[in-house]
PDB file of N, CA and C in Angstrom:
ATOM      1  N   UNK A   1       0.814  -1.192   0.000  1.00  0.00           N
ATOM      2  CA  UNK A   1       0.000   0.000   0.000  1.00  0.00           C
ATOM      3  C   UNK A   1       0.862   1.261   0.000  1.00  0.00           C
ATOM      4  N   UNK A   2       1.816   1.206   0.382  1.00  0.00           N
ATOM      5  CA  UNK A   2       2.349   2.082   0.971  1.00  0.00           C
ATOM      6  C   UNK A   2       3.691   2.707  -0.446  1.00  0.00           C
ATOM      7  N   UNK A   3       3.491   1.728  -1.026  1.00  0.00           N
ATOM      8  CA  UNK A   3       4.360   1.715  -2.070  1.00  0.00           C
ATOM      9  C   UNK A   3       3.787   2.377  -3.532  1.00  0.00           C
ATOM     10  N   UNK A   4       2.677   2.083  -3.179  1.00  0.00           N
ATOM     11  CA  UNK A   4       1.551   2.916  -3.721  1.00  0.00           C
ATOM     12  C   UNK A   4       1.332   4.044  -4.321  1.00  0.00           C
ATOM     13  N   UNK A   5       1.248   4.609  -2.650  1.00  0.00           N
ATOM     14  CA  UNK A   5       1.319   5.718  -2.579  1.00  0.00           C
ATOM     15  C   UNK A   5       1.975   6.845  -3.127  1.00  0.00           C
ATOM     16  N   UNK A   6       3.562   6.167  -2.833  1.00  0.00           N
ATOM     17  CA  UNK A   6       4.854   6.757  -3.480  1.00  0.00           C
ATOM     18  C   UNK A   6       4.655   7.048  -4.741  1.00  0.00           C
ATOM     19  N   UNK A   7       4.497   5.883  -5.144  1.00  0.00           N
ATOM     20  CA  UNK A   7       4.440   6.174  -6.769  1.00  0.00           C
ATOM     21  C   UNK A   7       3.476   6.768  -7.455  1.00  0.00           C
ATOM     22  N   UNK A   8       2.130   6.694  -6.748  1.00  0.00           N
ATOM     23  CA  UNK A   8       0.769   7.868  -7.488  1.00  0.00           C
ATOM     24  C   UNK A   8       1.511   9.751  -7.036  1.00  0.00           C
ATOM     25  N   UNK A   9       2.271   9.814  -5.879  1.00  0.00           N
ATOM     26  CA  UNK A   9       2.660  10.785  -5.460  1.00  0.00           C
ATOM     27  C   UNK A   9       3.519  11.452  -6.517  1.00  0.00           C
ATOM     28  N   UNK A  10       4.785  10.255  -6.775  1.00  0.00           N
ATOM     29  CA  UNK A  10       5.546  10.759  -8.001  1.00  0.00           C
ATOM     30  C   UNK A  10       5.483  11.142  -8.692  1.00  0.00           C
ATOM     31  N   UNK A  11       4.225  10.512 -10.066  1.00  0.00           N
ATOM     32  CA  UNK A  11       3.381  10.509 -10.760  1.00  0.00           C
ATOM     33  C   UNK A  11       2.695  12.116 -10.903  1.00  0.00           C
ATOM     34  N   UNK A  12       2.278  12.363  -9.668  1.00  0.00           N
ATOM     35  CA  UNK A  12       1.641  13.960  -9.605  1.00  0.00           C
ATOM     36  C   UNK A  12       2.707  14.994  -9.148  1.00  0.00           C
ATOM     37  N   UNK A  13       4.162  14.406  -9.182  1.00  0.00           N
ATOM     38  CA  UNK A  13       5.389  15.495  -8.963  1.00  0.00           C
ATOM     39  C   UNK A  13       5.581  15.575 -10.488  1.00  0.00           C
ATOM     40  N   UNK A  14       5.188  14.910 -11.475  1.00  0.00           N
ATOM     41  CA  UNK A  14       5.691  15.846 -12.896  1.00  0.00           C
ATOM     42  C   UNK A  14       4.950  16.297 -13.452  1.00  0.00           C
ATOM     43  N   UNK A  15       3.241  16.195 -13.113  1.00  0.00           N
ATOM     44  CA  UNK A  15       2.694  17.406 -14.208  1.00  0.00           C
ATOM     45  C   UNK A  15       3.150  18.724 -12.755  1.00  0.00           C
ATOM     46  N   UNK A  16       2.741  18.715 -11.732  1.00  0.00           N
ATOM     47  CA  UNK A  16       3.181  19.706 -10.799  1.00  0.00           C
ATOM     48  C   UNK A  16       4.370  20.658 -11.242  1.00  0.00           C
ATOM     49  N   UNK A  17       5.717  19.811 -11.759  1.00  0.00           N
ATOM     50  CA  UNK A  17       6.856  20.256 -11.646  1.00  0.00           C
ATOM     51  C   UNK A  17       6.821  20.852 -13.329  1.00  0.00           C
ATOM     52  N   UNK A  18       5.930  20.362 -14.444  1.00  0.00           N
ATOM     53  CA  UNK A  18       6.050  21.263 -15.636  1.00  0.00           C
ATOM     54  C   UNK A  18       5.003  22.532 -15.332  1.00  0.00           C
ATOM     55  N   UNK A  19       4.265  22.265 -14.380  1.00  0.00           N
ATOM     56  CA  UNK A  19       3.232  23.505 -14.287  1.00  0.00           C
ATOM     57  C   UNK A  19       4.030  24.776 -13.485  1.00  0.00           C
ATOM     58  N   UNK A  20       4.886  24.132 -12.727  1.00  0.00           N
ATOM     59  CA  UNK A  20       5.954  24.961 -11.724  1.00  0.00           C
ATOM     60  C   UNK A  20       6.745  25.694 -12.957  1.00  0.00           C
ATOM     61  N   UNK A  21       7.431  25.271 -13.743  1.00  0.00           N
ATOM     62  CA  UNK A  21       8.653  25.800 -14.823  1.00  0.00           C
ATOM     63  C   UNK A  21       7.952  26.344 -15.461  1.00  0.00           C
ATOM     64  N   UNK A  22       6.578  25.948 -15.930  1.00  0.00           N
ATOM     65  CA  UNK A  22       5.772  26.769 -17.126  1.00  0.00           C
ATOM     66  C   UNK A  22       5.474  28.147 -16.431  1.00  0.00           C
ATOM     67  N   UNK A  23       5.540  28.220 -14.957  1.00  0.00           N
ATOM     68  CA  UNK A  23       5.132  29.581 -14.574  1.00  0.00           C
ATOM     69  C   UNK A  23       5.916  30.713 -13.848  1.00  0.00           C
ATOM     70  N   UNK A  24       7.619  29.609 -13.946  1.00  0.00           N
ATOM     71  CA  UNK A  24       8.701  30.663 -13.528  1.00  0.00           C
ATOM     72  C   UNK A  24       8.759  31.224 -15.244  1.00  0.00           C
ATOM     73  N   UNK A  25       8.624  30.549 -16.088  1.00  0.00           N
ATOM     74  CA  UNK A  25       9.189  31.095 -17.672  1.00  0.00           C
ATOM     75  C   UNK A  25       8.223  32.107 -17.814  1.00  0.00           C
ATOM     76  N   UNK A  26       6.877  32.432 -17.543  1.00  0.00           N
ATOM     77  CA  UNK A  26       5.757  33.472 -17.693  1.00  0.00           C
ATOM     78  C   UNK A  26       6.557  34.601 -16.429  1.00  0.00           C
ATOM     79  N   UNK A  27       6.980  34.122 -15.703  1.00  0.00           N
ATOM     80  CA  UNK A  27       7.521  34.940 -14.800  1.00  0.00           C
ATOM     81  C   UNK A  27       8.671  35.448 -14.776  1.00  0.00           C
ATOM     82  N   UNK A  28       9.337  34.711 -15.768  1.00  0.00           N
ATOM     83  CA  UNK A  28      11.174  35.948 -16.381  1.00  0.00           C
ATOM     84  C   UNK A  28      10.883  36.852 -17.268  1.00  0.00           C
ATOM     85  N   UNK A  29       9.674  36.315 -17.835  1.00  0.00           N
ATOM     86  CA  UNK A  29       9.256  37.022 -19.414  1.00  0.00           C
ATOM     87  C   UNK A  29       8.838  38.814 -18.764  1.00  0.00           C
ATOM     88  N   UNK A  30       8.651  38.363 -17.367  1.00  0.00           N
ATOM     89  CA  UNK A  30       7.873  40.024 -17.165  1.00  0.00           C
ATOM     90  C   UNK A  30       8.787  40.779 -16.513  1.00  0.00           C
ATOM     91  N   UNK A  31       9.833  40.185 -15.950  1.00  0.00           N
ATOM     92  CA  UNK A  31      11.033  40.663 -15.598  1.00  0.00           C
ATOM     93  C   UNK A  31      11.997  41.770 -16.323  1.00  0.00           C
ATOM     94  N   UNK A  32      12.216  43.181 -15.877  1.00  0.00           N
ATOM     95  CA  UNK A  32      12.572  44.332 -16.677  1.00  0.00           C
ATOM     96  C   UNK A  32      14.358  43.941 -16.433  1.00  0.00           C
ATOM     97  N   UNK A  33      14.876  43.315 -17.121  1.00  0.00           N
ATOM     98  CA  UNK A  33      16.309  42.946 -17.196  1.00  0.00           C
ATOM     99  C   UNK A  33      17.087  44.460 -17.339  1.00  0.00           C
ATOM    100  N   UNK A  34      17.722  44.657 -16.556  1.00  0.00           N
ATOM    101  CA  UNK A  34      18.925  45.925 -16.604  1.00  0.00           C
ATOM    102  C   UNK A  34      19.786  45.694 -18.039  1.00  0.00           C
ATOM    103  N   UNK A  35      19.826  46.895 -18.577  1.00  0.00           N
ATOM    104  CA  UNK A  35      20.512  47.157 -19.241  1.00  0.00           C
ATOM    105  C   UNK A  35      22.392  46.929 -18.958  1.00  0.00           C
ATOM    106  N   UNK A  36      23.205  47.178 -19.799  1.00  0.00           N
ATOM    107  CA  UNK A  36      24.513  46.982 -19.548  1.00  0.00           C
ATOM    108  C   UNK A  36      25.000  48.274 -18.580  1.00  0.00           C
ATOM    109  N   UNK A  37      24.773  49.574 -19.120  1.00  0.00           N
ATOM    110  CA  UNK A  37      24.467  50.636 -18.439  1.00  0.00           C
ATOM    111  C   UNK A  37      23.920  50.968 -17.113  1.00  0.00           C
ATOM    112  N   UNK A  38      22.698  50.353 -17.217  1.00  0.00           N
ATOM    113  CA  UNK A  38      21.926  50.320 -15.421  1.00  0.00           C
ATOM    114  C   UNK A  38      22.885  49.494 -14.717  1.00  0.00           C
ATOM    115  N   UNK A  39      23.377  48.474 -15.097  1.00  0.00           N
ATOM    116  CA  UNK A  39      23.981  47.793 -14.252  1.00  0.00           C
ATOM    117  C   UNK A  39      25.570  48.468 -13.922  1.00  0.00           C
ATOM    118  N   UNK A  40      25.903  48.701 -14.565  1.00  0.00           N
ATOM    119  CA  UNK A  40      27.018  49.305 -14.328  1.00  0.00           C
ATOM    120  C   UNK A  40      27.231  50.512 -13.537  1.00  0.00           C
ATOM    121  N   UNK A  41      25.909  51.438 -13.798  1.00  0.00           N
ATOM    122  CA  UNK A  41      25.928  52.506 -13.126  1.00  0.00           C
ATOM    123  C   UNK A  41      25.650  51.875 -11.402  1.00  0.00           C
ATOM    124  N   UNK A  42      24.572  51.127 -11.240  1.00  0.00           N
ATOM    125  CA  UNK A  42      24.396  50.479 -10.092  1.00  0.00           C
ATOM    126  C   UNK A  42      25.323  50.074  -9.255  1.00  0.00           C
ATOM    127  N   UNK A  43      26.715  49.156  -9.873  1.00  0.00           N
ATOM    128  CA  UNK A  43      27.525  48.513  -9.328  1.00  0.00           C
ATOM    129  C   UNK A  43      28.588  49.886  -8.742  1.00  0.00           C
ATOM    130  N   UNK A  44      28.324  50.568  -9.443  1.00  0.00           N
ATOM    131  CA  UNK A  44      29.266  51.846  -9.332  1.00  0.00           C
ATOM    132  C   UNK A  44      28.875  52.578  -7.947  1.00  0.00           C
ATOM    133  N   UNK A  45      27.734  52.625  -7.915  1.00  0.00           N
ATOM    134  CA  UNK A  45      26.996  53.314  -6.815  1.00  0.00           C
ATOM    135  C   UNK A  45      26.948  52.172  -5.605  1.00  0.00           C
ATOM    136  N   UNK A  46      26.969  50.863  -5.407  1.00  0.00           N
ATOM    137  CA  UNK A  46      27.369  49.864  -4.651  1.00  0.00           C
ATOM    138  C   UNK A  46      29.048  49.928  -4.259  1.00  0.00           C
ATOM    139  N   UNK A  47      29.686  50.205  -5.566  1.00  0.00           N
ATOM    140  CA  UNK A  47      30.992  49.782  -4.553  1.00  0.00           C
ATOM    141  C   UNK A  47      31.394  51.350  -4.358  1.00  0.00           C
ATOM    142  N   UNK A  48      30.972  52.466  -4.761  1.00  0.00           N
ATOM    143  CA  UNK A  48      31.084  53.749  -4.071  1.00  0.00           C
ATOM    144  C   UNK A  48      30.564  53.778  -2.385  1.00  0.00           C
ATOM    145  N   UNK A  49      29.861  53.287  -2.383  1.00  0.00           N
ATOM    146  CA  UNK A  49      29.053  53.205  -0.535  1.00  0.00           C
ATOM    147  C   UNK A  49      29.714  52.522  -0.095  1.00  0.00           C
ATOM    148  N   UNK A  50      30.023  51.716  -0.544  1.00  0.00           N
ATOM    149  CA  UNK A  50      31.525  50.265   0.496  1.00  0.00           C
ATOM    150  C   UNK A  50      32.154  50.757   0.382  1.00  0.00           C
ATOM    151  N   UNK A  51      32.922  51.522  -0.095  1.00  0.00           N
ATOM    152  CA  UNK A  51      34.081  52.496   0.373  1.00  0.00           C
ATOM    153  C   UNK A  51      34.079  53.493   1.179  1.00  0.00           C
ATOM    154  N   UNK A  52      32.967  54.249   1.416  1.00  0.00           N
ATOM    155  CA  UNK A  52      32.812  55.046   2.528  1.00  0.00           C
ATOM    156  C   UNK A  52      32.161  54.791   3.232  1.00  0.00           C
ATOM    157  N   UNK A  53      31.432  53.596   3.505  1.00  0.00           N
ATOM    158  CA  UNK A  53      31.169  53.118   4.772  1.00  0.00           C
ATOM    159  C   UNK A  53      32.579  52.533   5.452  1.00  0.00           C
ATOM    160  N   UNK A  54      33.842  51.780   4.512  1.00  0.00           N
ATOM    161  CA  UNK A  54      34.875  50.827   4.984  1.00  0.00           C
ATOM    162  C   UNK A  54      35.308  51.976   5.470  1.00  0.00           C
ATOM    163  N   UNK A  55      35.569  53.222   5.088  1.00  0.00           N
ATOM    164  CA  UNK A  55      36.663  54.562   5.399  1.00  0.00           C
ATOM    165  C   UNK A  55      36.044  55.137   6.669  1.00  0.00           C
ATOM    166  N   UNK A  56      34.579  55.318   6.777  1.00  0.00           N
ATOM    167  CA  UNK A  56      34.133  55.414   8.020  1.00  0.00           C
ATOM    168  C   UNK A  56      34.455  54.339   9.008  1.00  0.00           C
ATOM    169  N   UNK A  57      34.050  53.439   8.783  1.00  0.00           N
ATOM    170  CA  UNK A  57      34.442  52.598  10.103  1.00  0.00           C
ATOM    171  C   UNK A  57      35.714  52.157  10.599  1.00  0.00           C
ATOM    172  N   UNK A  58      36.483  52.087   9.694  1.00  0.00           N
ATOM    173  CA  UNK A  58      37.902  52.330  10.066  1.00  0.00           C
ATOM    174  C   UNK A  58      38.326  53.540  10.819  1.00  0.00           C
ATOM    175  N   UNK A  59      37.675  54.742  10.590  1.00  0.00           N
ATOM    176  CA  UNK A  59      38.378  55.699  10.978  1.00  0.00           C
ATOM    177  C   UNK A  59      37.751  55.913  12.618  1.00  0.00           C
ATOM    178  N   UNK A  60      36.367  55.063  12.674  1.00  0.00           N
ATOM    179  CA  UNK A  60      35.802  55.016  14.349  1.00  0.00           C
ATOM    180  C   UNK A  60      36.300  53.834  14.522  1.00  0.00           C
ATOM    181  N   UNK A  61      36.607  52.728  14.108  1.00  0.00           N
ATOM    182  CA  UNK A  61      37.542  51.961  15.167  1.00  0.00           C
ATOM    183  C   UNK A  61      39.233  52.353  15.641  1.00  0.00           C
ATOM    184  N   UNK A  62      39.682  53.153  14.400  1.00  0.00           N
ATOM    185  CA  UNK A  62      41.046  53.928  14.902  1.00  0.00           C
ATOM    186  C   UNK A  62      40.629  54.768  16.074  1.00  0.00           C
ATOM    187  N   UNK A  63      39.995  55.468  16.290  1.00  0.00           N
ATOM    188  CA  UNK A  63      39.712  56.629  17.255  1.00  0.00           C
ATOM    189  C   UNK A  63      39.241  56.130  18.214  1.00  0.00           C
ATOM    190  N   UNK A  64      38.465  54.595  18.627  1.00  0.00           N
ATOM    191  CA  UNK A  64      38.064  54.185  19.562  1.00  0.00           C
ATOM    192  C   UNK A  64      39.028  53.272  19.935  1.00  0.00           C
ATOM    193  N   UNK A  65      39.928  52.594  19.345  1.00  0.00           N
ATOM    194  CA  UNK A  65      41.086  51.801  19.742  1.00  0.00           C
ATOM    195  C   UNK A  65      42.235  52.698  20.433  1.00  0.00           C
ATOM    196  N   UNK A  66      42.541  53.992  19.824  1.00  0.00           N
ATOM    197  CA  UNK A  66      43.385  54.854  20.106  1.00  0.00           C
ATOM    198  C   UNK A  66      43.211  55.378  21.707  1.00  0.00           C
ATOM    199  N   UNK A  67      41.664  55.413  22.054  1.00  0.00           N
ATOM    200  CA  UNK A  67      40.835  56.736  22.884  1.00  0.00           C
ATOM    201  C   UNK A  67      40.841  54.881  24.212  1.00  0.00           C
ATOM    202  N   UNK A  68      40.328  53.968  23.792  1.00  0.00           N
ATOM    203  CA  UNK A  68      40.996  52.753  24.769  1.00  0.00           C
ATOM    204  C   UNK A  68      42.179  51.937  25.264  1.00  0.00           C
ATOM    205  N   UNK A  69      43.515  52.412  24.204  1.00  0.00           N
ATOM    206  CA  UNK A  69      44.482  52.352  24.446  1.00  0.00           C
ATOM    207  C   UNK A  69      45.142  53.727  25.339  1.00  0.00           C
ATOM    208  N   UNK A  70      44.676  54.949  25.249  1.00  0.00           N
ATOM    209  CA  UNK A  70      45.251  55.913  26.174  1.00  0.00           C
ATOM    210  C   UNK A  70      44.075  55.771  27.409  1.00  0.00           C
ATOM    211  N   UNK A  71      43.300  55.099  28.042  1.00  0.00           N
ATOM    212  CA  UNK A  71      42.512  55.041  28.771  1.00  0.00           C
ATOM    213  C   UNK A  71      43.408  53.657  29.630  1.00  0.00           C
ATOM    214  N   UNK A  72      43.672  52.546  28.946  1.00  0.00           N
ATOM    215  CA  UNK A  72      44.235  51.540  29.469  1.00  0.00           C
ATOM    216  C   UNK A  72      45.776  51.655  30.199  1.00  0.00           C
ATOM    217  N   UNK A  73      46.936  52.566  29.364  1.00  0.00           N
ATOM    218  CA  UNK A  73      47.724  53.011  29.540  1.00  0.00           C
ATOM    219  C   UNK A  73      48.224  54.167  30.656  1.00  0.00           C
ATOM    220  N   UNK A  74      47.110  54.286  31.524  1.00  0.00           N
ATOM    221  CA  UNK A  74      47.072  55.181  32.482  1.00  0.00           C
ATOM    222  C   UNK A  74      47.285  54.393  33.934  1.00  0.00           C
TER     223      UNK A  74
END
């Protein structure tokens, strides 16, 4: 019985699984894909903010390492 089961189950994992793909493919189709341009400008503006967030936080862990090393040193 039980073996059954499995296999009527299986059975309803492949129309399931073409109805699944048939509706990610309706679903890339509506997808506004970036241009070479958008993307580039994007990545630009991403690794511009990681750099001044890295330059900020470096410069408050220097000043707080510095400001706990003359605190410890006393």
């Amino acid at each position: 019985m039980a073996l059954q089961e499995q296999l009527d189950k299986a059975r309803e994992a492949v129309p399931r699984s073409i109805t699944f793909l048939q509706e990610v493919s309706v679903k890339l189709r509506k997808v506004h894909w970036p241009t070479r341009k958008e993307a580039t400008a994007a990545t630009v503006v991403v690794v511009a903010i990681t750099v001044v967030v890295a330059v900020y936080l470096g410069l408050v862990d220097f000043v707080v390492s510095q400001l706990v090393h003359l605190v410890l040193s006393r």
